[in-house]
C-alpha atoms as a PDB file:
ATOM      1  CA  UNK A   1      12.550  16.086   0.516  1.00  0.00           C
ATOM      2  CA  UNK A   2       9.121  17.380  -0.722  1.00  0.00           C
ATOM      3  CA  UNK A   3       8.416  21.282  -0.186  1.00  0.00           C
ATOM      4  CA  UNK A   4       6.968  20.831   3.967  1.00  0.00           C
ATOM      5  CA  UNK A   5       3.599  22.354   4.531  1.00  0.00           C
ATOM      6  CA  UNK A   6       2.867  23.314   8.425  1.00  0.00           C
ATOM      7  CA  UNK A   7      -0.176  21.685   9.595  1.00  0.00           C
ATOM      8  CA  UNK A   8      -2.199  21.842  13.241  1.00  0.00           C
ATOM      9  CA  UNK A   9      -3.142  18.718  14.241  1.00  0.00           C
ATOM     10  CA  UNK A  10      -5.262  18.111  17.273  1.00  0.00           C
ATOM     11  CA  UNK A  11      -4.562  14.923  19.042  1.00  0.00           C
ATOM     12  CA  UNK A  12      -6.414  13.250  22.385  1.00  0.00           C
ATOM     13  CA  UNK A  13      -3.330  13.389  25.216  1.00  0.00           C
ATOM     14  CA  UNK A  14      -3.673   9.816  25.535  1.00  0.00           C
ATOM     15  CA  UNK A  15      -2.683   9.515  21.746  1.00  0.00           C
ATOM     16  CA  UNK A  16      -0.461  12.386  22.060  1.00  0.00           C
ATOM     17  CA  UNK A  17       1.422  11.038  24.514  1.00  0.00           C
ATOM     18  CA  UNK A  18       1.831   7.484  22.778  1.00  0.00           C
ATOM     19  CA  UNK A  19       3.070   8.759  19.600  1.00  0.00           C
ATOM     20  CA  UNK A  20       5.511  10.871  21.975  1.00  0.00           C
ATOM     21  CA  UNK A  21       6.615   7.716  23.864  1.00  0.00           C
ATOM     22  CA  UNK A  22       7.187   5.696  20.353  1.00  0.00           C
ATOM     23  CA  UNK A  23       9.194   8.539  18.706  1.00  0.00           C
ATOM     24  CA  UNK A  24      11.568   8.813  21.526  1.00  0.00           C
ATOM     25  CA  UNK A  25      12.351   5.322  21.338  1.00  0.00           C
ATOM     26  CA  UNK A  26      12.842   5.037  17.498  1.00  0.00           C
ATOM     27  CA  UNK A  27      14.791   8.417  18.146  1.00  0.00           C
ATOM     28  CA  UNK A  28      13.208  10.608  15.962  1.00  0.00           C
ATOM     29  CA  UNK A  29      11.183  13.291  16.619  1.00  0.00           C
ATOM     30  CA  UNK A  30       7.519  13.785  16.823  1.00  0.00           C
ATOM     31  CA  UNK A  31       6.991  15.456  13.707  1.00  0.00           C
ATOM     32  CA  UNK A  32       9.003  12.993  11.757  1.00  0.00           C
ATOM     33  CA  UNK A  33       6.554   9.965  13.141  1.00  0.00           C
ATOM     34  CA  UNK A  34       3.599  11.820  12.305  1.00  0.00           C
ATOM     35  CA  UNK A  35       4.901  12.072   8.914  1.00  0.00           C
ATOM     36  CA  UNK A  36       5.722   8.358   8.896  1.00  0.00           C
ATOM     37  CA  UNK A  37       2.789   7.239  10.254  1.00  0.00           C
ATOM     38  CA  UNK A  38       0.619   9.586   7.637  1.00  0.00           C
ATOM     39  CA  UNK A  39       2.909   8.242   4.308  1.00  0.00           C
ATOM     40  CA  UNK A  40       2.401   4.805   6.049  1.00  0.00           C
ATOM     41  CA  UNK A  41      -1.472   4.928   5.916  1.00  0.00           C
ATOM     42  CA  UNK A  42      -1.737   7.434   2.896  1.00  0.00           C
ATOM     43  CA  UNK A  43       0.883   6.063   0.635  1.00  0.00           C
ATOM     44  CA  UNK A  44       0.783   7.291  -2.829  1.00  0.00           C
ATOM     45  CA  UNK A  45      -1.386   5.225  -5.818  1.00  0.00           C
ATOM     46  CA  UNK A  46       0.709   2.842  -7.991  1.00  0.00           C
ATOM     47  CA  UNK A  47       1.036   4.581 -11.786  1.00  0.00           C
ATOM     48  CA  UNK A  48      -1.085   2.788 -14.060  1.00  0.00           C
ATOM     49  CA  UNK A  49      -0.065   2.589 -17.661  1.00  0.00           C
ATOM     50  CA  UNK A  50      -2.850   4.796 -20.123  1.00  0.00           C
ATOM     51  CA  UNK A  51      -5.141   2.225 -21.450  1.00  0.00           C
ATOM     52  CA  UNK A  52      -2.488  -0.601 -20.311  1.00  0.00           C
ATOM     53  CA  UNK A  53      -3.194  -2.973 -17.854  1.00  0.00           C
ATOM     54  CA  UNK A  54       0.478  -4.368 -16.395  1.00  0.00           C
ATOM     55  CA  UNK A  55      -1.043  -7.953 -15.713  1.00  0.00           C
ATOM     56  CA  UNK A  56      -2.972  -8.723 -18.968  1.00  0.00           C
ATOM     57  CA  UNK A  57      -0.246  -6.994 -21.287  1.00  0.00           C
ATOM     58  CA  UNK A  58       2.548  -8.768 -20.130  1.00  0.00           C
ATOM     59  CA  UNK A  59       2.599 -12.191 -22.250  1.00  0.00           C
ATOM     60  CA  UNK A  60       4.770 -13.746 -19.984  1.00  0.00           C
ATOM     61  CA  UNK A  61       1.712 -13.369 -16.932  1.00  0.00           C
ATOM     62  CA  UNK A  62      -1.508 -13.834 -19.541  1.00  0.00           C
ATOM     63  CA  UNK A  63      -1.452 -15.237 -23.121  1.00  0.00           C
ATOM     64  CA  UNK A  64      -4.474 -16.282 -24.689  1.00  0.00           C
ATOM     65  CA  UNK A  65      -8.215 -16.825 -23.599  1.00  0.00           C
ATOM     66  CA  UNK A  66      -9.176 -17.172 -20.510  1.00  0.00           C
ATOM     67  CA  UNK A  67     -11.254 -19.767 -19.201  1.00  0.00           C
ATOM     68  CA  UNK A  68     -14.691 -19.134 -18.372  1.00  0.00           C
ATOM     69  CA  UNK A  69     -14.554 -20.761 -14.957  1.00  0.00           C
ATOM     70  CA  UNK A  70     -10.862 -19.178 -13.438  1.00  0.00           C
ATOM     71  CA  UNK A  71     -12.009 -17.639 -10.877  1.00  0.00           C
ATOM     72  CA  UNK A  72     -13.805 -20.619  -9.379  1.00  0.00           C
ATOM     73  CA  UNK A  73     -10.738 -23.002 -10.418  1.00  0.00           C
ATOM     74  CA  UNK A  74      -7.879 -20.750 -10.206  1.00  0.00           C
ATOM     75  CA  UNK A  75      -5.688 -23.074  -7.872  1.00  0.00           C
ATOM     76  CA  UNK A  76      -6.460 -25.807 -10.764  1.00  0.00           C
ATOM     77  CA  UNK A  77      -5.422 -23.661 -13.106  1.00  0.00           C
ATOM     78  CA  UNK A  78      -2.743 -21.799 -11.525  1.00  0.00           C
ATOM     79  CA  UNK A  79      -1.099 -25.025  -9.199  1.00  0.00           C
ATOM     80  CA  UNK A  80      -2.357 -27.990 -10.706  1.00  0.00           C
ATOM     81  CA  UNK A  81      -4.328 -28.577  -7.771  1.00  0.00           C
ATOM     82  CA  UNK A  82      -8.289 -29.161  -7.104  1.00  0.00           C
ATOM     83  CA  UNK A  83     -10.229 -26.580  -5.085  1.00  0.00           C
END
């Protein structure tokens, strides 16, 4: 695990008291949820390549021009289908 930074939180009782409730009956304790619940809604930002872009460098997703009107006919495009 990371290096663990103490941090003072101030909570309403009615939240408090919630979070509480839900960490006793995942059995873990309070600290631990507010950890999960933080890395839930803060996780960290995907890695992007320098100067790459993952979906327009990989041949197998994009090769070639692109039409001028995809994004209004993408499910033509994309499923054979008619918008």
């Amino acid at each position: 695990m990371a290096s663990l930074k103490r941090t003072t939180v101030v909570l309403p009782a009615g939240l408090k008291k919630r979070a509480m409730t839900l960490a006793r009956k995942r059995k873990i304790s309070f600290t631990e949820f507010v950890r999960q619940a933080v890395e839930q809604s803060a996780p960290l930002p995907l890695k992007r390549l320098k100067g790459k872009d993952p979906f327009f460098d990989d041949p197998i997703v994009f090769d070639g021009p692109v039409p001028p009107d995809l994004s209004i006919n993408h499910d033509k495009y994309l499923y054979d289908e008619e918008p």
